[in-house]
Protein backbone atom coordinates (compact mmCIF):
# COMPACT_ATOMS: atom_id res chain seq x y z
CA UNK A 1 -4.82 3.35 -4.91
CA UNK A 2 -5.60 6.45 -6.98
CA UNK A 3 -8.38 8.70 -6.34
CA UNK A 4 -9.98 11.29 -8.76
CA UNK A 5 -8.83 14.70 -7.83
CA UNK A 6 -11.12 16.99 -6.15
CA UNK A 7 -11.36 20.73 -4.52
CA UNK A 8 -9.76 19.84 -1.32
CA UNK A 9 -6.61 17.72 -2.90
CA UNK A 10 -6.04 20.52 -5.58
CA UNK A 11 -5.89 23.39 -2.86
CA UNK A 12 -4.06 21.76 -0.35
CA UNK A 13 -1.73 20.36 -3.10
CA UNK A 14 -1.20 23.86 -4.57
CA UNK A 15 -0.17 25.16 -1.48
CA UNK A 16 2.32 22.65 -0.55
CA UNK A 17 3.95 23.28 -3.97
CA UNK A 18 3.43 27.20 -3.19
CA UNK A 19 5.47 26.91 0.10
CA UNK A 20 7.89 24.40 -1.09
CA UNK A 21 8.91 27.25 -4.03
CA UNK A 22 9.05 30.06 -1.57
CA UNK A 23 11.41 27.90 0.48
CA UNK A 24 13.80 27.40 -2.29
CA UNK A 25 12.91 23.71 -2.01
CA UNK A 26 13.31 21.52 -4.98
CA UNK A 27 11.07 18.30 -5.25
CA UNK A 28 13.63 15.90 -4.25
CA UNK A 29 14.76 17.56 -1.87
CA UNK A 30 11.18 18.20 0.18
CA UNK A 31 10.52 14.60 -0.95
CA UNK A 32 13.60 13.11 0.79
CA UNK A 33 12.47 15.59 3.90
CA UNK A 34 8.80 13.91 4.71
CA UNK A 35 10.31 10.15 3.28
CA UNK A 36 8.43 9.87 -0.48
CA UNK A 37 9.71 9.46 -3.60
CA UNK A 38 9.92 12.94 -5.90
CA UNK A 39 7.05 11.08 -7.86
CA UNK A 40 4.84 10.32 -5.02
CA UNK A 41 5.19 14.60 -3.59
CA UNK A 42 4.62 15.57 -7.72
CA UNK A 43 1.03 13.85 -7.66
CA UNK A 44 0.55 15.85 -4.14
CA UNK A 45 1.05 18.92 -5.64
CA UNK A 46 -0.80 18.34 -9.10
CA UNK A 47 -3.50 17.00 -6.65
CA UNK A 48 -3.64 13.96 -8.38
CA UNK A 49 -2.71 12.01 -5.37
CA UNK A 50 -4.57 13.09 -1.94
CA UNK A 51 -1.71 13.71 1.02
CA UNK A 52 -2.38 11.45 4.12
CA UNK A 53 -2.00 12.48 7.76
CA UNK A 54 1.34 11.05 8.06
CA UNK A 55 2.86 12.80 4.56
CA UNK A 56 0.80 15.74 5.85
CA UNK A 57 2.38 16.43 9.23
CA UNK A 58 5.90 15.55 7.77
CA UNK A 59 5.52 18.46 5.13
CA UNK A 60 4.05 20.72 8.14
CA UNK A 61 7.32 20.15 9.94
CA UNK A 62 9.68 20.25 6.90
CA UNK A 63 7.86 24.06 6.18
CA UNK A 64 7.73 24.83 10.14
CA UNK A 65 3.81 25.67 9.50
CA UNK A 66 1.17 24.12 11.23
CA UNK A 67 -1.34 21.54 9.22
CA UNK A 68 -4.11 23.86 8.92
CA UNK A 69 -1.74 26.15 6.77
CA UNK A 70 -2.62 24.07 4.02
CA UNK A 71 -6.54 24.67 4.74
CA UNK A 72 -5.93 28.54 4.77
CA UNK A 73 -8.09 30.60 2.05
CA UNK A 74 -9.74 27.68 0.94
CA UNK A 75 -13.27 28.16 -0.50
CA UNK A 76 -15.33 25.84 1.94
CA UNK A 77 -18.42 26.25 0.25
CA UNK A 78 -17.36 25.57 -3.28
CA UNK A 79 -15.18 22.31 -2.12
CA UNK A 80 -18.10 20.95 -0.67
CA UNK A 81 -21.02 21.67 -3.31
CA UNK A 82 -18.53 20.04 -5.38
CA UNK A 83 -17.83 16.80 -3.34
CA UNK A 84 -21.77 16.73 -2.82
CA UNK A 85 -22.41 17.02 -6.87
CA UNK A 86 -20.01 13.79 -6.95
CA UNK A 87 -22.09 11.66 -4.21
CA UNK A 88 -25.51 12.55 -5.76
């Protein structure tokens, strides 16, 4: 089911597609690594698609990084003023 993007699926999105490129990883390769399709890991990057736990800890492994790498840097307070302007 789709979901509208928001702070937390862009950032960790744009650093999965950050890391992949610094790896020298194309899309279908990484995608054939953590067992999507190369459409499935593009709407993960673009954040158009939010990455679940599973997806998540198959890309940590793939990039030898642990999950919160994809948390690092991120702007807590602005992610969450904007998921709390979408709930009011």
């Amino acid at each position: 089911m789709p979901n509208s993007c928001n702070f937390v699926d862009l950032h960790v999105g744009a650093k999965v597609r950050s890391r992949r490129i610094q790896l020298g990883l194309s899309q279908d390769v990484l995608a054939r690594r953590i067992g999507v399709n190369p459409g499935a890991l593009q709407r993960y990057e673009s954040g158009a698609d939010r990455i679940g736990a599973k997806s998540l800890f198959a890309i940590s492994k793939a990039f030898k990084v642990g999950p919160a790498y994809f948390f690092e840097d991120m702007d807590i307070s602005i992610g969450v003023s904007r998921d709390l302007r979408r709930l009011n």
